[in-house]
C-alpha atoms as a PDB file:
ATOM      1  CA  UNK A   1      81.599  88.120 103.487  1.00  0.00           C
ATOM      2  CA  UNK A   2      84.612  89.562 104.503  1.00  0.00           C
ATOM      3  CA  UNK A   3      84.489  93.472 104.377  1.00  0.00           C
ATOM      4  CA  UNK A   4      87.291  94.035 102.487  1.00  0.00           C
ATOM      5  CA  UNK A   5      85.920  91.893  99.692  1.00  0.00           C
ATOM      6  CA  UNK A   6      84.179  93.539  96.826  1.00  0.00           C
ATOM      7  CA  UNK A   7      80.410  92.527  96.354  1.00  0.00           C
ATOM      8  CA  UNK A   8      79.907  90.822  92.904  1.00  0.00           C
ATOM      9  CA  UNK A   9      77.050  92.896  91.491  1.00  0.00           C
ATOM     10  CA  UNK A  10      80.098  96.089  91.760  1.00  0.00           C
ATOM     11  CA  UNK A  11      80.601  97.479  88.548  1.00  0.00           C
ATOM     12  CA  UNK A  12      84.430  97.279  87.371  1.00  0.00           C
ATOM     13  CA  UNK A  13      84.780 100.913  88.263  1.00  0.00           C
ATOM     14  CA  UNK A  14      85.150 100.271  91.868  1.00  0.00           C
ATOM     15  CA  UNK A  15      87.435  97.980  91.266  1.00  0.00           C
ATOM     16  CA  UNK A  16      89.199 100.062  89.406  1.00  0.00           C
ATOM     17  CA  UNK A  17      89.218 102.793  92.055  1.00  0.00           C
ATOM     18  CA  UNK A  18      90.728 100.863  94.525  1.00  0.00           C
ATOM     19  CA  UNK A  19      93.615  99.758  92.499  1.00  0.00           C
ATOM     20  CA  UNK A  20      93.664 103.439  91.276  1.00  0.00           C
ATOM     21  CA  UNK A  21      93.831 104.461  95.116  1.00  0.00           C
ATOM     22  CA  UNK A  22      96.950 101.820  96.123  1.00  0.00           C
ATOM     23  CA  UNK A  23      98.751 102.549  93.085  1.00  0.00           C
ATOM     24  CA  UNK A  24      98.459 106.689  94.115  1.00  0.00           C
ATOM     25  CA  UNK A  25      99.348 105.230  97.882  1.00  0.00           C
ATOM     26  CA  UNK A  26     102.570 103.750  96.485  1.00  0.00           C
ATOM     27  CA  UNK A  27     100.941 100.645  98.071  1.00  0.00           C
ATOM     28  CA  UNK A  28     101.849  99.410  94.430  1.00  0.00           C
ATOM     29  CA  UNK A  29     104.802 101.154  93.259  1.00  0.00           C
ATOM     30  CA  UNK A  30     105.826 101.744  89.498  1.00  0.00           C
ATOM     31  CA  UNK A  31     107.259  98.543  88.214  1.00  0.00           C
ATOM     32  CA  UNK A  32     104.937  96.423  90.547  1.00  0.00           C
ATOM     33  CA  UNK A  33     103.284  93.307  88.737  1.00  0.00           C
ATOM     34  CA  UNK A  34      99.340  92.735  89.232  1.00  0.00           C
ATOM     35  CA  UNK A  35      99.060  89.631  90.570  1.00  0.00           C
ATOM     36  CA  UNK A  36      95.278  89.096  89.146  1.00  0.00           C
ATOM     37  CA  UNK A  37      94.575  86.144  90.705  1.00  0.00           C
ATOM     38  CA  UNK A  38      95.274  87.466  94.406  1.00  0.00           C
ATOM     39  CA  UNK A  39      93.506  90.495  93.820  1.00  0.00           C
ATOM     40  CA  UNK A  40      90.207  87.915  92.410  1.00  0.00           C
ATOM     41  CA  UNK A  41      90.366  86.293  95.593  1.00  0.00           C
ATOM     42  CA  UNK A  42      90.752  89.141  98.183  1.00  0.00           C
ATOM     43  CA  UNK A  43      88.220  91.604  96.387  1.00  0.00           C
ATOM     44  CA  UNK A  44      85.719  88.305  96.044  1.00  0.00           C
ATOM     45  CA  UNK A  45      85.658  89.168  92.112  1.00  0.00           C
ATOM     46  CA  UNK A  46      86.010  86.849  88.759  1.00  0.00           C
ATOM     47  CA  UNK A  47      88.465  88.171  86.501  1.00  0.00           C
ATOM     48  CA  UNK A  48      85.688  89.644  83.859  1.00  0.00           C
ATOM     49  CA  UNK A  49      85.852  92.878  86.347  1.00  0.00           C
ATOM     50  CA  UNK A  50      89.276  92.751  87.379  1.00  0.00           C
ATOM     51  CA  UNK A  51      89.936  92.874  83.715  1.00  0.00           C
ATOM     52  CA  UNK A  52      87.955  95.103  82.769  1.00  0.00           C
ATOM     53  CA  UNK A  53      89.146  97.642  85.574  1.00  0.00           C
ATOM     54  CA  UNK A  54      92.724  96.905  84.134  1.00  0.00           C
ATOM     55  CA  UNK A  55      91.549  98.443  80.944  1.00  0.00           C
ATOM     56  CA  UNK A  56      90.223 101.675  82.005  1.00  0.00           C
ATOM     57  CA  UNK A  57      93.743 101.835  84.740  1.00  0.00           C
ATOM     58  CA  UNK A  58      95.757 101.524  81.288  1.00  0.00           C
ATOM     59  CA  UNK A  59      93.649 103.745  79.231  1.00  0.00           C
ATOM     60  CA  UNK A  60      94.502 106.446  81.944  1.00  0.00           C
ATOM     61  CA  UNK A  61      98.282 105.648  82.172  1.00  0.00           C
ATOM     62  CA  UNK A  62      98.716 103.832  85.205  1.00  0.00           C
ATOM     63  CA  UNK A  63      99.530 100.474  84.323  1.00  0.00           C
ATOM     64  CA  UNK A  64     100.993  98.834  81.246  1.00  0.00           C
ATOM     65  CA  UNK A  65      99.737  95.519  79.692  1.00  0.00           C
ATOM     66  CA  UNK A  66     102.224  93.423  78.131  1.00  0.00           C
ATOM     67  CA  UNK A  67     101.551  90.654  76.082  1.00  0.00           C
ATOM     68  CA  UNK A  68     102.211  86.957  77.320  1.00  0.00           C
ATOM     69  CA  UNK A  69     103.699  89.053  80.524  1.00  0.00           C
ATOM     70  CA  UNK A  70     100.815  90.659  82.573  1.00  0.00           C
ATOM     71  CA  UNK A  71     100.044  94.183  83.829  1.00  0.00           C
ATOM     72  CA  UNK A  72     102.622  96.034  85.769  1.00  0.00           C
ATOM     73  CA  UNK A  73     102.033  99.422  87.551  1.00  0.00           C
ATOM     74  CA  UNK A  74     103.517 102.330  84.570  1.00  0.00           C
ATOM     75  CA  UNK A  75     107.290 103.468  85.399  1.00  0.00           C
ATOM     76  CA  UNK A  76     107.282 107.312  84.647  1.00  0.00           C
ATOM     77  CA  UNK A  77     110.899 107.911  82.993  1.00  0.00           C
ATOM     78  CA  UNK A  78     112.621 111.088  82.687  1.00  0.00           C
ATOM     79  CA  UNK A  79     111.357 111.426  78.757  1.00  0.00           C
ATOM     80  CA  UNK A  80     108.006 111.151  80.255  1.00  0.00           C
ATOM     81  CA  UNK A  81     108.174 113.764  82.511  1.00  0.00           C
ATOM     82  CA  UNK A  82     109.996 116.178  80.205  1.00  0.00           C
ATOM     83  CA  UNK A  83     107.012 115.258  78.104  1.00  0.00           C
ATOM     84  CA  UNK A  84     104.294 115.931  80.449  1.00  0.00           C
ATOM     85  CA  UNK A  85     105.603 118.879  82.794  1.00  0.00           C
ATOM     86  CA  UNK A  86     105.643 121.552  80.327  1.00  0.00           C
ATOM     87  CA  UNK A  87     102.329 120.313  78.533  1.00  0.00           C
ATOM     88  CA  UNK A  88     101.135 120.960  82.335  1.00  0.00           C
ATOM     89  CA  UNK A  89     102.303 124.101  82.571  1.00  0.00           C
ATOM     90  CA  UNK A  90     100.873 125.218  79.718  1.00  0.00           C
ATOM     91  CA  UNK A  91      97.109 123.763  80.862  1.00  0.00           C
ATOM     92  CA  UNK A  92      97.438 124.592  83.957  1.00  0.00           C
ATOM     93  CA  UNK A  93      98.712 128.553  83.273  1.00  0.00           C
ATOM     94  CA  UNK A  94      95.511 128.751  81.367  1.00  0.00           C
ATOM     95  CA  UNK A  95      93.593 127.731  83.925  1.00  0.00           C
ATOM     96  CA  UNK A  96      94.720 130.347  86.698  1.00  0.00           C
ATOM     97  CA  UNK A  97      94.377 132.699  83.576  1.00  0.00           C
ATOM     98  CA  UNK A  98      90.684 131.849  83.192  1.00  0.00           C
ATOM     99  CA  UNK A  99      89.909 131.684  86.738  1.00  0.00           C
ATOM    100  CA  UNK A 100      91.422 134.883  87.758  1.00  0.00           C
ATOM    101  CA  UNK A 101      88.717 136.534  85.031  1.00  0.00           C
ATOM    102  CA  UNK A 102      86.243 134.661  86.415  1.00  0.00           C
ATOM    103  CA  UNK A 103      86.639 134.809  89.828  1.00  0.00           C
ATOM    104  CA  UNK A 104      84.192 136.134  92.515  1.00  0.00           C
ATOM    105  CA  UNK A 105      84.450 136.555  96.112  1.00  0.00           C
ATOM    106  CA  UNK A 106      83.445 133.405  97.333  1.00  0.00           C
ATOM    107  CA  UNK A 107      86.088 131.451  95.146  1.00  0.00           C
ATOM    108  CA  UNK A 108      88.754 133.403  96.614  1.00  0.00           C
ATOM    109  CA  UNK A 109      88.049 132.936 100.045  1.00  0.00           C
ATOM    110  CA  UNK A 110      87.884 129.652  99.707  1.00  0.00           C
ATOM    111  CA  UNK A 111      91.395 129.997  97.635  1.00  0.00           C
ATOM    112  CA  UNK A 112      93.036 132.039 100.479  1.00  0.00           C
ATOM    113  CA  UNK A 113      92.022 129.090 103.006  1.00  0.00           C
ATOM    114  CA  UNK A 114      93.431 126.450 101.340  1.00  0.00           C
ATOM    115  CA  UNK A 115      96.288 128.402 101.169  1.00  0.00           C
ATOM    116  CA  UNK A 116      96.313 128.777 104.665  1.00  0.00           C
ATOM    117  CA  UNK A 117      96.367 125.196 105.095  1.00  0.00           C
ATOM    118  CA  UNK A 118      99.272 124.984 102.864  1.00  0.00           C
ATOM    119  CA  UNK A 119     101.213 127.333 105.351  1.00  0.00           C
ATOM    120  CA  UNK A 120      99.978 125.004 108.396  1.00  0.00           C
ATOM    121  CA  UNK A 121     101.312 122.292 106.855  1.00  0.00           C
ATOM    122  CA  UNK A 122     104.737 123.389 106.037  1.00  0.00           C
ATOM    123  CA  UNK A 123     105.442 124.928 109.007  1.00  0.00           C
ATOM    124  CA  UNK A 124     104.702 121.647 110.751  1.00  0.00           C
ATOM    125  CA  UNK A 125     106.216 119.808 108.082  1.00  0.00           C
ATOM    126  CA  UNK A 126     103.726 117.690 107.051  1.00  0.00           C
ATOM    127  CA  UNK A 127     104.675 116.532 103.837  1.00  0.00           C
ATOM    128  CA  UNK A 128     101.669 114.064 102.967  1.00  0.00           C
ATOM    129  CA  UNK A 129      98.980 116.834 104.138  1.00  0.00           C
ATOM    130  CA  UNK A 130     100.705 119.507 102.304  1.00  0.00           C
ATOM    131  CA  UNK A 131     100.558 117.133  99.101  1.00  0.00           C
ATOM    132  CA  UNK A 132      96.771 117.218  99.542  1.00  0.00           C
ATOM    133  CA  UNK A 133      96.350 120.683  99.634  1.00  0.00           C
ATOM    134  CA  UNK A 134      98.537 121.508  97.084  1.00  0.00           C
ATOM    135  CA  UNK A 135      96.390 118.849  94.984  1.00  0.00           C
ATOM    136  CA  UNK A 136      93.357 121.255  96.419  1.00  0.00           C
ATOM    137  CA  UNK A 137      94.595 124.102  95.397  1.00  0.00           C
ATOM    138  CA  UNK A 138      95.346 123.481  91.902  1.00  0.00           C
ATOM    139  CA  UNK A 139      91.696 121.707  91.842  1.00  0.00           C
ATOM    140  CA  UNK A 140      90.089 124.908  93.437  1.00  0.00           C
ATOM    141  CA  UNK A 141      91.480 126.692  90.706  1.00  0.00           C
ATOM    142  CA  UNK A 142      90.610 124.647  87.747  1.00  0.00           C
ATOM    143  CA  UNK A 143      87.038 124.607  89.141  1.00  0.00           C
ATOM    144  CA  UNK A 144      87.148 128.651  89.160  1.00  0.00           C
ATOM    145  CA  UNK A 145      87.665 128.572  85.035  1.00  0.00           C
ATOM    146  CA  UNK A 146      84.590 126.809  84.304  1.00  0.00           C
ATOM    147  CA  UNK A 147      86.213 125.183  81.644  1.00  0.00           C
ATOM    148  CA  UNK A 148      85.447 121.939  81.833  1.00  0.00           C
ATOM    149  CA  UNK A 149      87.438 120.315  78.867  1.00  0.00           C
ATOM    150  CA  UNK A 150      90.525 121.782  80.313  1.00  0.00           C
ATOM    151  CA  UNK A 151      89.630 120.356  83.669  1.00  0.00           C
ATOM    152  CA  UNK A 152      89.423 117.182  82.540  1.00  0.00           C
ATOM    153  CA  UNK A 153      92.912 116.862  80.313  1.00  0.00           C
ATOM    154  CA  UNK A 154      94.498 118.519  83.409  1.00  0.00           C
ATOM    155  CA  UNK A 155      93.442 115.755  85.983  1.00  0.00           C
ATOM    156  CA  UNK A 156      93.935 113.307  83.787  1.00  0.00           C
ATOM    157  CA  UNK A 157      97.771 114.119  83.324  1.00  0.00           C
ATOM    158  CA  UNK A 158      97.559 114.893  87.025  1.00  0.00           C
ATOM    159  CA  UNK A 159      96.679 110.952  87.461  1.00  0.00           C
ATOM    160  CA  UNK A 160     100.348 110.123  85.440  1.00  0.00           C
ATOM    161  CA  UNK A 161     101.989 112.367  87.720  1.00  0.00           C
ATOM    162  CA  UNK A 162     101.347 110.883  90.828  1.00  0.00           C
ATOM    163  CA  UNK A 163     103.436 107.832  90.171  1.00  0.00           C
ATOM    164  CA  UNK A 164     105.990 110.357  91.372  1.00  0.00           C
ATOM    165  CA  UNK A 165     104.100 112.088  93.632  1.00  0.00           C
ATOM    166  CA  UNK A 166     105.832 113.407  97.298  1.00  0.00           C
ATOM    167  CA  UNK A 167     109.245 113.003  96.002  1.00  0.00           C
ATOM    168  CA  UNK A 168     110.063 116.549  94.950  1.00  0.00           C
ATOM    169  CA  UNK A 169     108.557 117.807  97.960  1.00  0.00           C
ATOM    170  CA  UNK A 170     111.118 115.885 100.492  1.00  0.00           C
ATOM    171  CA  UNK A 171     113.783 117.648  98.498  1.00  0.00           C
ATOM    172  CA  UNK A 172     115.384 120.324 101.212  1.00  0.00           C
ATOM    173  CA  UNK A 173     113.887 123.253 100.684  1.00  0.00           C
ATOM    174  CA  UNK A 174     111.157 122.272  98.220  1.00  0.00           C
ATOM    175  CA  UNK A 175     108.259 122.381 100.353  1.00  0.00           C
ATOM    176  CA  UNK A 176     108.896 126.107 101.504  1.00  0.00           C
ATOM    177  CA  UNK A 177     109.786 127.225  97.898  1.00  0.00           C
ATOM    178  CA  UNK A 178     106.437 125.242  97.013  1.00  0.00           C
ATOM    179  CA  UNK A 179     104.516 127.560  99.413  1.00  0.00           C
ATOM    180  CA  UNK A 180     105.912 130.658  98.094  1.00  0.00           C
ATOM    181  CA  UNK A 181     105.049 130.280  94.679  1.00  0.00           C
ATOM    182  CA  UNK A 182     101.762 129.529  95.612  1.00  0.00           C
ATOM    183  CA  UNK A 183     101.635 132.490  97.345  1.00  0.00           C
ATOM    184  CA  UNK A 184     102.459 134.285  94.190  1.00  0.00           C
ATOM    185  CA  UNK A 185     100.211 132.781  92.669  1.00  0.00           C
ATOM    186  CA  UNK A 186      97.176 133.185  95.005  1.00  0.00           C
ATOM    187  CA  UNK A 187      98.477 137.190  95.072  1.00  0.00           C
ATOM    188  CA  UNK A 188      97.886 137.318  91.159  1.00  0.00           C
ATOM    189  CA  UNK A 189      94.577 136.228  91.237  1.00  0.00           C
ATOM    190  CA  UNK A 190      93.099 137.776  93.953  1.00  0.00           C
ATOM    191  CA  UNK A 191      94.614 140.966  92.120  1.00  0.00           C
ATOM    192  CA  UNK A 192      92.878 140.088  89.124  1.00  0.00           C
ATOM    193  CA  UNK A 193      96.163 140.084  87.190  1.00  0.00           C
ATOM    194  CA  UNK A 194      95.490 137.427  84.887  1.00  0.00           C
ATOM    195  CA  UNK A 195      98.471 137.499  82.744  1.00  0.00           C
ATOM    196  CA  UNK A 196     100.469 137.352  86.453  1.00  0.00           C
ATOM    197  CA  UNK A 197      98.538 134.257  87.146  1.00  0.00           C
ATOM    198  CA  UNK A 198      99.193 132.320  84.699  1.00  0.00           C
ATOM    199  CA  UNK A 199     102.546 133.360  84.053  1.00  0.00           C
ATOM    200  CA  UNK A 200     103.123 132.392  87.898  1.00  0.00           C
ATOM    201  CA  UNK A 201     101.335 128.875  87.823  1.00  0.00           C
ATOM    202  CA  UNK A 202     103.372 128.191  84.767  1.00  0.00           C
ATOM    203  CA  UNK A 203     106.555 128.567  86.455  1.00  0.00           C
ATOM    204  CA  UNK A 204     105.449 127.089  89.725  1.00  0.00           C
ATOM    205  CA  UNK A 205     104.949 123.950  87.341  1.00  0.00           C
ATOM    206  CA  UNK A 206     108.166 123.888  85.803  1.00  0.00           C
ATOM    207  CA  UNK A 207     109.851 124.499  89.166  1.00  0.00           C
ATOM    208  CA  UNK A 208     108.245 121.092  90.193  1.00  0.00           C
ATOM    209  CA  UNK A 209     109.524 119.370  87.313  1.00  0.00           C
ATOM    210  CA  UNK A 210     113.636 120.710  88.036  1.00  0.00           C
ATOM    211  CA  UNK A 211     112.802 119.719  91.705  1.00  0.00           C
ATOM    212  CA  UNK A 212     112.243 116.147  90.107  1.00  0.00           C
ATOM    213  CA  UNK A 213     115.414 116.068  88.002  1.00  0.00           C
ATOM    214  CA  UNK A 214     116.972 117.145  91.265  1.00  0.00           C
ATOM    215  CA  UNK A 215     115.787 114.129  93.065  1.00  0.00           C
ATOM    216  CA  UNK A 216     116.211 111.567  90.555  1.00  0.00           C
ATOM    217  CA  UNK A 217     119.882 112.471  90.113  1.00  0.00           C
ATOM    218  CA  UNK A 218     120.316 112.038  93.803  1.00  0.00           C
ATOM    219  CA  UNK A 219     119.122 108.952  93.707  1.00  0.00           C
ATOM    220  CA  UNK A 220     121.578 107.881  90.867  1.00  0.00           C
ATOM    221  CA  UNK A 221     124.265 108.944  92.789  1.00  0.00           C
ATOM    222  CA  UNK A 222     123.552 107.385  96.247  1.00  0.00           C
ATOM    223  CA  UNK A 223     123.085 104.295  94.416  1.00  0.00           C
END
């Protein structure tokens, strides 16, 4: 069998992890049609788990089914993210607010070295690797709460968001403004300022949704 092919006793969840994988990659950008019979025949699948993984993709946002049309990869649109960057903010301010109380040592050496990756990365100007950091940060920090529930909503708005991801990042100047408000961040919680924290995280949120609007308006004027 050919290795990229999917063994049939998979469960639909793998398939649905790959897709989930290209479709973060960009490999299938928003707008992108699923052509379900070329995906059958490369993953050596039957549609029962193609379609199945198609379900749990639009349950989380990802794609769209249409009727009589097909399943396309989701387009985010500017509603959407005007929708989903301040419900972020919120989540995610509560989280650095509930990890800063809980915090021990351990957590916050392990903070202050993914931070330290994050500087690595933008002073080489690695934008990808810096994405995955950031992405690690934010994770180490929702993992310091202990509140699962509000893990879980977070990463699965998180998921929505990275139709778009890397784009606000290439803006000029957003990857070192990025880093510093991370560094604010990291500074609030290792002082055990909670109300700093999430205060800070907020923001930092919000800052990445106007870096957005920035981009997307570029791109309606080069066009």
């Amino acid at each position: 069998m050919d290795p990229s092919q999917i063994a049939q006793t998979a469960l639909y969840e793998e398939v649905a992890e790959r897709l989930r994988q290209r479709i973060f990659s960009h490999e299938l950008p928003p707008g992108t049609r699923i052509d379900e019979q070329a995906l059958t025949v490369a993953y050596g699948i039957s549609r029962t788990p193609l379609r199945e993984a198609l379900k749990v993709l639009a349950a989380e946002g990802l794609v769209t089914l249409r009727p009589r049309r097909g399943c396309f990869v989701t387009e985010i649109s500017e509603q959407d993210l005007d929708d989903i960057f301040p419900l972020m903010a919120m989540l995610e301010g509560r989280c650095a607010l509930e990890a800063t109380r809980r915090a021990t040592p351990a957590d916050l050496a392990r903070l202050a070295e993914i931070h330290a990756q994050l500087e690595h990365f933008a002073g080489n100007d690695e934008i990808e690797r810096f994405f995955e950091a950031n992405q690690a940060f934010h994770f180490q920090i929702q993992e310091m709460s202990g509140n699962r529930r509000l893990r879980q909503v977070i990463q699965d708005l998180r998921k929505v968001l990275k139709l778009t991801r890397l784009f606000s990042l290439s803006i000029d100047g957003r990857l070192q403004q990025s880093l510093a408000e991370h560094a604010v961040i990291l500074a609030a919680i290792e002082a055990g300022d909670a109300l700093r924290a999430q205060a800070a995280m907020h923001d930092h949120i919000m800052s990445g949704r106007q870096a957005l609007a920035k981009s997307h308006a570029g791109q309606e004027l080069a066009t």
